[in-house]
N, C-alpha and C. Protein backbone atom coordinates (compact mmCIF):
# COMPACT_ATOMS: atom_id res chain seq x y z
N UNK A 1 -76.83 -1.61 294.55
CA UNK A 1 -76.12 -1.49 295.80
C UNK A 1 -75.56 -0.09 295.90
N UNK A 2 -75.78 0.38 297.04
CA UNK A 2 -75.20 1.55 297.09
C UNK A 2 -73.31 1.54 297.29
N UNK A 3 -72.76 2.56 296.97
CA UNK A 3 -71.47 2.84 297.26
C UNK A 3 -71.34 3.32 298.59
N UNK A 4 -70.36 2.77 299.51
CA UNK A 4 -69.95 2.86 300.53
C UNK A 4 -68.79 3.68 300.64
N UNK A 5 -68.67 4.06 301.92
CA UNK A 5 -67.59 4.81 301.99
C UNK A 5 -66.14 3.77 302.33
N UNK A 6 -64.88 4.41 300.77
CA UNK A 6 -63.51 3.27 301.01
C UNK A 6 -63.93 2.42 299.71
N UNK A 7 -65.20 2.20 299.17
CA UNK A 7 -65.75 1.55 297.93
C UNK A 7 -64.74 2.45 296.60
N UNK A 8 -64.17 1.97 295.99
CA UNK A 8 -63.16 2.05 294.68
C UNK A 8 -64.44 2.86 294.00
N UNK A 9 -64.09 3.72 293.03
CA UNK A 9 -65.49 4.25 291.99
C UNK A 9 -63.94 4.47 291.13
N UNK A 10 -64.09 3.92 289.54
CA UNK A 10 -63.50 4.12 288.27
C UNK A 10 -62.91 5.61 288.64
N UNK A 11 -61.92 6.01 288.48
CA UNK A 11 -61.37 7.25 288.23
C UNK A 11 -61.77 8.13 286.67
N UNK A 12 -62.70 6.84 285.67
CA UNK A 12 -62.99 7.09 284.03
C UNK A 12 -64.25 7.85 284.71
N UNK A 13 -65.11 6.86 285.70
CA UNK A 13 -66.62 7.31 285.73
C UNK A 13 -66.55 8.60 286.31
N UNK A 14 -65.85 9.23 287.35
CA UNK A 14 -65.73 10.07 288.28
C UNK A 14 -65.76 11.24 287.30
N UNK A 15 -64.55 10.75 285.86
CA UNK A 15 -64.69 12.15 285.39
C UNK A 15 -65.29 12.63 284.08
N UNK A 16 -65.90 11.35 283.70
CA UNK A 16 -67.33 11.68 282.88
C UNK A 16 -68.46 12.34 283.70
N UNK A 17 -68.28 12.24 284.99
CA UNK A 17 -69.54 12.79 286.19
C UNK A 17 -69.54 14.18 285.79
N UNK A 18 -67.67 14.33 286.70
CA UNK A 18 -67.63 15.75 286.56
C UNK A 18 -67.48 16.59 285.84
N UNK A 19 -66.90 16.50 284.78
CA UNK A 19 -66.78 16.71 283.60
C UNK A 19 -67.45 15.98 282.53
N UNK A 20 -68.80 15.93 282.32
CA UNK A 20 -69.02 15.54 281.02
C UNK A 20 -69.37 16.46 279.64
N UNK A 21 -68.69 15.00 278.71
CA UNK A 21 -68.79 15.99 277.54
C UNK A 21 -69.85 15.82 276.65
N UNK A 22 -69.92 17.06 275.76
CA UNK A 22 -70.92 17.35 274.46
C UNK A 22 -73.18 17.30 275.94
N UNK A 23 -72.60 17.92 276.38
CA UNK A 23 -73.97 17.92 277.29
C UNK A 23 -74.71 19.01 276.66
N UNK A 24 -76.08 18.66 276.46
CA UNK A 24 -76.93 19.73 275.62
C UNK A 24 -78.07 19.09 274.84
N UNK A 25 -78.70 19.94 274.07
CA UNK A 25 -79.38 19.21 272.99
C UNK A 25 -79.02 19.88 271.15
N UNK A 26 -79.24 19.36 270.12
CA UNK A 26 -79.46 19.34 269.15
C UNK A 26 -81.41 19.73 268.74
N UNK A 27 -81.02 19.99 267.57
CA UNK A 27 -82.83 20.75 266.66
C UNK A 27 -83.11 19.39 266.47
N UNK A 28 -83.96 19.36 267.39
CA UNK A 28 -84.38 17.79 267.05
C UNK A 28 -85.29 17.62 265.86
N UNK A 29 -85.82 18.66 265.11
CA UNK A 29 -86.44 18.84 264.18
C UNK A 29 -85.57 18.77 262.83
N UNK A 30 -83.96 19.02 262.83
CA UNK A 30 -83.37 19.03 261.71
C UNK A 30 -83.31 17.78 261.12
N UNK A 31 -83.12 17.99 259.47
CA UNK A 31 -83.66 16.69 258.91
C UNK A 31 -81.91 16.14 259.06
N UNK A 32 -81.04 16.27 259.48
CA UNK A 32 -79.56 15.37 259.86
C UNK A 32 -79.33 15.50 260.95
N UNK A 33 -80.54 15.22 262.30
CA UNK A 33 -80.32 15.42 262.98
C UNK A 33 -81.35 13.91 263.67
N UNK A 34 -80.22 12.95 264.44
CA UNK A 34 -81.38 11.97 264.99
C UNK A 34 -81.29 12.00 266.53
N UNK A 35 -82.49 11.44 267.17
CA UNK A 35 -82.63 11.52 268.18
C UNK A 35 -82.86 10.51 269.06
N UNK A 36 -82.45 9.81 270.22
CA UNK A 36 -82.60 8.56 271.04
C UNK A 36 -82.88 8.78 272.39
N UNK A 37 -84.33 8.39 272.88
CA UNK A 37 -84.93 8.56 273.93
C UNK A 37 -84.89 7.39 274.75
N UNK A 38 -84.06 6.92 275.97
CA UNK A 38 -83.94 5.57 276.40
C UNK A 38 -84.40 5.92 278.10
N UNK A 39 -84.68 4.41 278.50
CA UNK A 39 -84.71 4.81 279.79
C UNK A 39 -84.93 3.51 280.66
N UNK A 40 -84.53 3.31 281.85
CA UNK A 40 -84.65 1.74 282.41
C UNK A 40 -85.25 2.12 283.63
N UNK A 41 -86.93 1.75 283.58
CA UNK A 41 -87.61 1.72 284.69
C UNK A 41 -87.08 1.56 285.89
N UNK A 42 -86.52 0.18 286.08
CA UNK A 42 -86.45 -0.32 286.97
C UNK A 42 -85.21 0.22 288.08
N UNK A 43 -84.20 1.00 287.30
CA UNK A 43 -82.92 2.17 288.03
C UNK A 43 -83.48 3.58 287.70
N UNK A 44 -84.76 3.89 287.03
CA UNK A 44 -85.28 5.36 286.96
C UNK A 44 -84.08 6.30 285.95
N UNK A 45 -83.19 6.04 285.69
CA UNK A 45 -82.12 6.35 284.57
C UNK A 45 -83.21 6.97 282.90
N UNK A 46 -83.44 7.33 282.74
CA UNK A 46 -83.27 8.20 280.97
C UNK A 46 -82.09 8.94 280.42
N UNK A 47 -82.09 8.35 279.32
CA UNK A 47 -80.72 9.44 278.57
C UNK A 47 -81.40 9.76 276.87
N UNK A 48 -80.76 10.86 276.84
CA UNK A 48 -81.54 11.33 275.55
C UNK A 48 -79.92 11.53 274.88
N UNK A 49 -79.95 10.90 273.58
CA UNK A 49 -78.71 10.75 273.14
C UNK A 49 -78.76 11.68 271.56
N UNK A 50 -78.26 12.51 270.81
CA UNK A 50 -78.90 13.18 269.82
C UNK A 50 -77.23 13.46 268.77
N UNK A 51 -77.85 12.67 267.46
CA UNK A 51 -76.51 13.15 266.54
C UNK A 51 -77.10 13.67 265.68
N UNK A 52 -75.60 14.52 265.29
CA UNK A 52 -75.71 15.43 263.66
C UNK A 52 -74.67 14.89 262.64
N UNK A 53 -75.24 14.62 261.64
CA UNK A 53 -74.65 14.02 260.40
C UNK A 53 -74.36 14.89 259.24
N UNK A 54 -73.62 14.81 258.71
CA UNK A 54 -73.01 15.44 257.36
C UNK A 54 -73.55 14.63 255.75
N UNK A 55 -73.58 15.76 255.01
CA UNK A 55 -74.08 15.04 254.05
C UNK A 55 -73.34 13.53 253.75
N UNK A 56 -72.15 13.58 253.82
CA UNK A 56 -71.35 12.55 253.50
C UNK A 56 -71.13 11.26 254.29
N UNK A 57 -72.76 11.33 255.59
CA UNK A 57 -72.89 10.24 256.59
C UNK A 57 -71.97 10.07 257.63
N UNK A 58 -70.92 11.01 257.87
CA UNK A 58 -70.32 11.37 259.16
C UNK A 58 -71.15 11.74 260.04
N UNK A 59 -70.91 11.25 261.20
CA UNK A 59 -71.33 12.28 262.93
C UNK A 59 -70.25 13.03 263.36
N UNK A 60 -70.99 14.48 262.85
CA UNK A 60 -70.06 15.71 263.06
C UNK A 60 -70.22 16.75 264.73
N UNK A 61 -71.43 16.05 265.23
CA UNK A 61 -71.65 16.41 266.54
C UNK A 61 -72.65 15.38 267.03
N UNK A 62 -72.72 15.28 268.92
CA UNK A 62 -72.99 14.25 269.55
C UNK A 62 -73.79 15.30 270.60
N UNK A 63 -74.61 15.64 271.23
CA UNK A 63 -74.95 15.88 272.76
C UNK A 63 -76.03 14.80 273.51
N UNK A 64 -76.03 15.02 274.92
CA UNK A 64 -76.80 13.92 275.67
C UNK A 64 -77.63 14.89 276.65
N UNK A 65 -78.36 14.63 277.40
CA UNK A 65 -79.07 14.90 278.37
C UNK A 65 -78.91 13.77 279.72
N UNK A 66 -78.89 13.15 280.26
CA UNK A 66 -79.16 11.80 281.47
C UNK A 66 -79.83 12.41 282.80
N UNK A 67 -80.64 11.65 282.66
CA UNK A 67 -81.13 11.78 284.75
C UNK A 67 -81.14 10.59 285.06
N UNK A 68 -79.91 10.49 286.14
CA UNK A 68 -79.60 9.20 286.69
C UNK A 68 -78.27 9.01 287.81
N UNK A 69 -77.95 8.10 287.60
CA UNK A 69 -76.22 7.98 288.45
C UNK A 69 -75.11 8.14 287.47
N UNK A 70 -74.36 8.45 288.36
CA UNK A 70 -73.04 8.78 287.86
C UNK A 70 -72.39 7.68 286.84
N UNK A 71 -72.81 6.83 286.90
CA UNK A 71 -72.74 5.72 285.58
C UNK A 71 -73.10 6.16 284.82
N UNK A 72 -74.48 6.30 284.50
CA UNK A 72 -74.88 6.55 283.25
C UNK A 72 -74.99 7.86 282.51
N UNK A 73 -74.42 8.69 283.78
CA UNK A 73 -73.87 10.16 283.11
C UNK A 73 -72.81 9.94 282.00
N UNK A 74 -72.00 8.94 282.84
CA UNK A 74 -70.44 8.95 282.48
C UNK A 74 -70.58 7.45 281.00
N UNK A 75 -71.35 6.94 280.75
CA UNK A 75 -71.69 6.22 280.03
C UNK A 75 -72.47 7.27 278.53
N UNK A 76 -73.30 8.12 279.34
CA UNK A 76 -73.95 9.01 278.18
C UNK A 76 -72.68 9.96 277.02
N UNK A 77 -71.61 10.65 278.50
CA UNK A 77 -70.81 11.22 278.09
C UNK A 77 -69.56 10.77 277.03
N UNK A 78 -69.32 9.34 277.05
CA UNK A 78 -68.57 8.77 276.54
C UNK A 78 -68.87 8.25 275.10
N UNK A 79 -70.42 7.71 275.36
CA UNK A 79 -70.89 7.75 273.72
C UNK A 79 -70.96 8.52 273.19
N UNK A 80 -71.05 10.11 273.21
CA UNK A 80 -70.67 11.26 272.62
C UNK A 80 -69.18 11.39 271.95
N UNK A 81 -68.90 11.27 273.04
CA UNK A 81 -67.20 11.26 272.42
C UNK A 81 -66.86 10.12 271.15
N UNK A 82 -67.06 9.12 271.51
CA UNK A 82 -67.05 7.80 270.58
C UNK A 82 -67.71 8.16 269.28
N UNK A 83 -68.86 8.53 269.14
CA UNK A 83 -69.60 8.66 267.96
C UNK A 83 -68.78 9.78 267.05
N UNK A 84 -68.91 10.52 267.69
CA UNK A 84 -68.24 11.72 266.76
C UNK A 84 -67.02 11.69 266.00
N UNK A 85 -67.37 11.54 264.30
CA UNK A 85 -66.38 11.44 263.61
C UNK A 85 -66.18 9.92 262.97
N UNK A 86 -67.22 9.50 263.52
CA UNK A 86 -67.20 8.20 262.79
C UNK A 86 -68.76 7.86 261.89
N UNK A 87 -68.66 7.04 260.83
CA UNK A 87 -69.93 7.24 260.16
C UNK A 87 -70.80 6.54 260.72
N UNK A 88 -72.18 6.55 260.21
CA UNK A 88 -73.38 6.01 260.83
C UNK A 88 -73.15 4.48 260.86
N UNK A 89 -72.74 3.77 259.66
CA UNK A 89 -72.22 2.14 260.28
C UNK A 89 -71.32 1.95 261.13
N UNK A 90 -70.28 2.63 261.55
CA UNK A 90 -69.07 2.60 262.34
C UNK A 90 -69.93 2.63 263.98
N UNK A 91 -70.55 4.29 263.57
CA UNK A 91 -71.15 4.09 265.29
C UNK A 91 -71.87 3.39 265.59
N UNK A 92 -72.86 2.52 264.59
CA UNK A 92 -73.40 1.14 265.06
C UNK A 92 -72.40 -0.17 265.58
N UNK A 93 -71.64 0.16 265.42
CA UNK A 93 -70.38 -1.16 265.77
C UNK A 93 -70.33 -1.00 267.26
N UNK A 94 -70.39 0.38 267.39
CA UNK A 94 -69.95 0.47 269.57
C UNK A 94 -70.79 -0.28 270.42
N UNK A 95 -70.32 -0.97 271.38
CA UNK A 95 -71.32 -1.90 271.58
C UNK A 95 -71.13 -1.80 273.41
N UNK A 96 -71.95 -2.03 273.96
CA UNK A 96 -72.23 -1.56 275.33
C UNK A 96 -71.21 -2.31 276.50
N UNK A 97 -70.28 -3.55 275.93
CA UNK A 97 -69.04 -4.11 276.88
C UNK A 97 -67.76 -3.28 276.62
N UNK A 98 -67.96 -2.46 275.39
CA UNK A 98 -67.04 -1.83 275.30
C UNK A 98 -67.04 -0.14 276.10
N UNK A 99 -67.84 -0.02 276.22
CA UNK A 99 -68.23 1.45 276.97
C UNK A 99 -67.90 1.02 278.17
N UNK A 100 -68.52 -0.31 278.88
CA UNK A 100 -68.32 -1.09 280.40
C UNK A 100 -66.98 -0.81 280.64
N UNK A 101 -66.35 -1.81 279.37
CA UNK A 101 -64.42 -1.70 280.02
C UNK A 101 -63.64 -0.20 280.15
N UNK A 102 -64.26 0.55 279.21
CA UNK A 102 -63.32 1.77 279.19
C UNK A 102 -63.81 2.33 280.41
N UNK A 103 -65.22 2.52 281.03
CA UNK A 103 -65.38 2.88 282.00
C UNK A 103 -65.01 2.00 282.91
N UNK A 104 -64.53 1.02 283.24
CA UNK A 104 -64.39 -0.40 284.16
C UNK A 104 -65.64 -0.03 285.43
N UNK A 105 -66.89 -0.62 284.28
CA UNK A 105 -68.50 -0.52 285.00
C UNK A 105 -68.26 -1.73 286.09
N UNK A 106 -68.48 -2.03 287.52
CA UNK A 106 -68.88 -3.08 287.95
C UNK A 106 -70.53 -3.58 287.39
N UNK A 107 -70.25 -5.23 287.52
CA UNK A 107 -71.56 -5.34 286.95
C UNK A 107 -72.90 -5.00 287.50
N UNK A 108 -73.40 -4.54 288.73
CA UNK A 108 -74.26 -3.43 288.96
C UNK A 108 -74.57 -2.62 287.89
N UNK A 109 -73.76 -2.02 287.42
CA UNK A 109 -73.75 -0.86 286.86
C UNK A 109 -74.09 -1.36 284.94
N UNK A 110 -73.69 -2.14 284.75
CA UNK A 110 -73.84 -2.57 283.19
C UNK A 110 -74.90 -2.06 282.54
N UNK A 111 -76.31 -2.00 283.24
CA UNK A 111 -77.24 -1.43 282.27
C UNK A 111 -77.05 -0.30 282.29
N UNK A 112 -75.91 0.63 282.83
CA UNK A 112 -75.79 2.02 282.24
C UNK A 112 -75.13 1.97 280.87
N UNK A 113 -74.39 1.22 280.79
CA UNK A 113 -73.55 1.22 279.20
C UNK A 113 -74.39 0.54 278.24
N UNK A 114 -75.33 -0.39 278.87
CA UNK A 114 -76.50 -0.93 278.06
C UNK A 114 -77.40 0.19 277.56
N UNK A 115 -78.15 1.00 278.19
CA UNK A 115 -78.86 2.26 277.78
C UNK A 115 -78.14 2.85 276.86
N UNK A 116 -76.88 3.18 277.11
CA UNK A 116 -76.39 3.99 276.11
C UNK A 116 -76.16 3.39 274.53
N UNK A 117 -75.84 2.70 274.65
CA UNK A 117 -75.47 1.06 273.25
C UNK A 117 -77.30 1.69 273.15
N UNK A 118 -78.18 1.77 273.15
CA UNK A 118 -79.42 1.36 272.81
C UNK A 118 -79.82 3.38 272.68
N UNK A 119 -79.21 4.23 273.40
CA UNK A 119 -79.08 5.59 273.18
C UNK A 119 -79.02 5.47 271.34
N UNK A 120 -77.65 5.13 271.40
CA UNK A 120 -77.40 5.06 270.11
C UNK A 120 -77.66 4.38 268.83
N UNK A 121 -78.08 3.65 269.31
CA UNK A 121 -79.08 2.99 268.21
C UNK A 121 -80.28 3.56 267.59
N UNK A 122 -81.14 4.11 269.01
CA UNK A 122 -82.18 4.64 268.55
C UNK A 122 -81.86 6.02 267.91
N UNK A 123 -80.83 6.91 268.22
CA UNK A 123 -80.86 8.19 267.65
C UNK A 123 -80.44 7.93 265.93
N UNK A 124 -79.60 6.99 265.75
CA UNK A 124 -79.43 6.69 264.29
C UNK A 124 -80.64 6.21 263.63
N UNK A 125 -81.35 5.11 263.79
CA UNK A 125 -82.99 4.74 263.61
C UNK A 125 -83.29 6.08 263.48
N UNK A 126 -83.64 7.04 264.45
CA UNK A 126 -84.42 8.37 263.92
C UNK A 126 -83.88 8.81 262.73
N UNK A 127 -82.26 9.05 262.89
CA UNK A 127 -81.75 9.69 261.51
C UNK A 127 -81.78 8.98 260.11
N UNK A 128 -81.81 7.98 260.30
CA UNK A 128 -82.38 7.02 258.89
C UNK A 128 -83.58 7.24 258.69
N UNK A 129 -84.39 7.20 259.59
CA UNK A 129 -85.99 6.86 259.33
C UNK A 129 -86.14 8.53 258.73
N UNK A 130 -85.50 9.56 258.95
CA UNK A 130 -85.72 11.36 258.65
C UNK A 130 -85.02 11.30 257.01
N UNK A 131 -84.17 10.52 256.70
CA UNK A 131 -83.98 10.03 255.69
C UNK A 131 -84.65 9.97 255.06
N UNK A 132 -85.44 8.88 254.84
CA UNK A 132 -87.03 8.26 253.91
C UNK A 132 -86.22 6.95 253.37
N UNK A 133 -86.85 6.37 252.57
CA UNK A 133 -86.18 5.35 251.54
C UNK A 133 -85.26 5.78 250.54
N UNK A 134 -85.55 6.59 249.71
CA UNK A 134 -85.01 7.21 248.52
C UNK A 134 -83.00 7.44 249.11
N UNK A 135 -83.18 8.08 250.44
CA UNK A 135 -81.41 8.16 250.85
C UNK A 135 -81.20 6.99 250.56
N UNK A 136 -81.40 5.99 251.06
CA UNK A 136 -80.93 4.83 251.24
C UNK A 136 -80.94 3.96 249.94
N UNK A 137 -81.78 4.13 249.08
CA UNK A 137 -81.27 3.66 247.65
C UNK A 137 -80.27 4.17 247.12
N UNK A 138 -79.98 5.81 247.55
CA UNK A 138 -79.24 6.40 246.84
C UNK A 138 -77.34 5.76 246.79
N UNK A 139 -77.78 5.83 248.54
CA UNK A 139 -76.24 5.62 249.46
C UNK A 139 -76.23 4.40 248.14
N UNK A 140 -76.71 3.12 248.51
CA UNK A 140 -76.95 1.84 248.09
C UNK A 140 -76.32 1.81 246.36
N UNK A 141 -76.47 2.67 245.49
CA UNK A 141 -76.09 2.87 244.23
C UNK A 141 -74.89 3.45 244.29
N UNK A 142 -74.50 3.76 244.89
CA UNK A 142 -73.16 4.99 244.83
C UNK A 142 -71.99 4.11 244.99
């Protein structure tokens, strides 16, 4: 549905629009560096979601890319913020009703915080999978 004029828009979403943060890309080639390519046909929305990790499994930086609505700008922009500084299990915990409320998404809008919940999933998947097995025994022993 489109927004009308006198239609309420989040004062959160407005200023993830205008202001969003960590916008850019990351070496998508670096080996602590993962990458998440999402996108929902059916609203034409993609967001490219990209973290950098520290040896010690922190996300020490976040950037996004989005072509879409101001939702899912402001949805892209916010999982940036969120991730950063928390470790790779932690930022698997963020989960896409929670991006909804802080942005107070009407439900129209939900599969923008859904893309992003799934942004982030997949960019960690890359950064594990750039890993190999051997990290992950290692973490696993320690």
């Amino acid at each position: 549905r489109a927004v009308a004029v006198g239609d309420a828009v989040p004062w959160q979403v407005v200023d993830h629009y205008e202001n969003p943060r960590n916008v850019g890309s990351l070496d998508r080639n670096a080996k602590n560096v993962g990458t998440g390519l999402v996108g929902a046909p059916a609203c034409g929305d993609v967001m490219k979601l990209q973290v950098e990790v520290d040896e010690n499994g922190k996300i020490v930086d976040a950037r996004f890319k989005t072509f879409g609505c101001g939702s899912a700008i402001a949805s892209s922009s916010l999982a940036t913020e969120w991730v950063k500084g928390k470790t790779v299990d932690e930022a698997l915990q963020i989960k896409n009703t929670d991006i909804a409320k802080e942005l107070c998404l009407p439900p129209v809008k939900l599969h923008c915080s859904m893309l992003a919940e799934d942004a982030i999933k997949a960019a960690l998947a890359d950064y594990k999978l750039k890993q190999g097995p051997n990290q992950e025994e290692a973490e696993k022993k320690a």
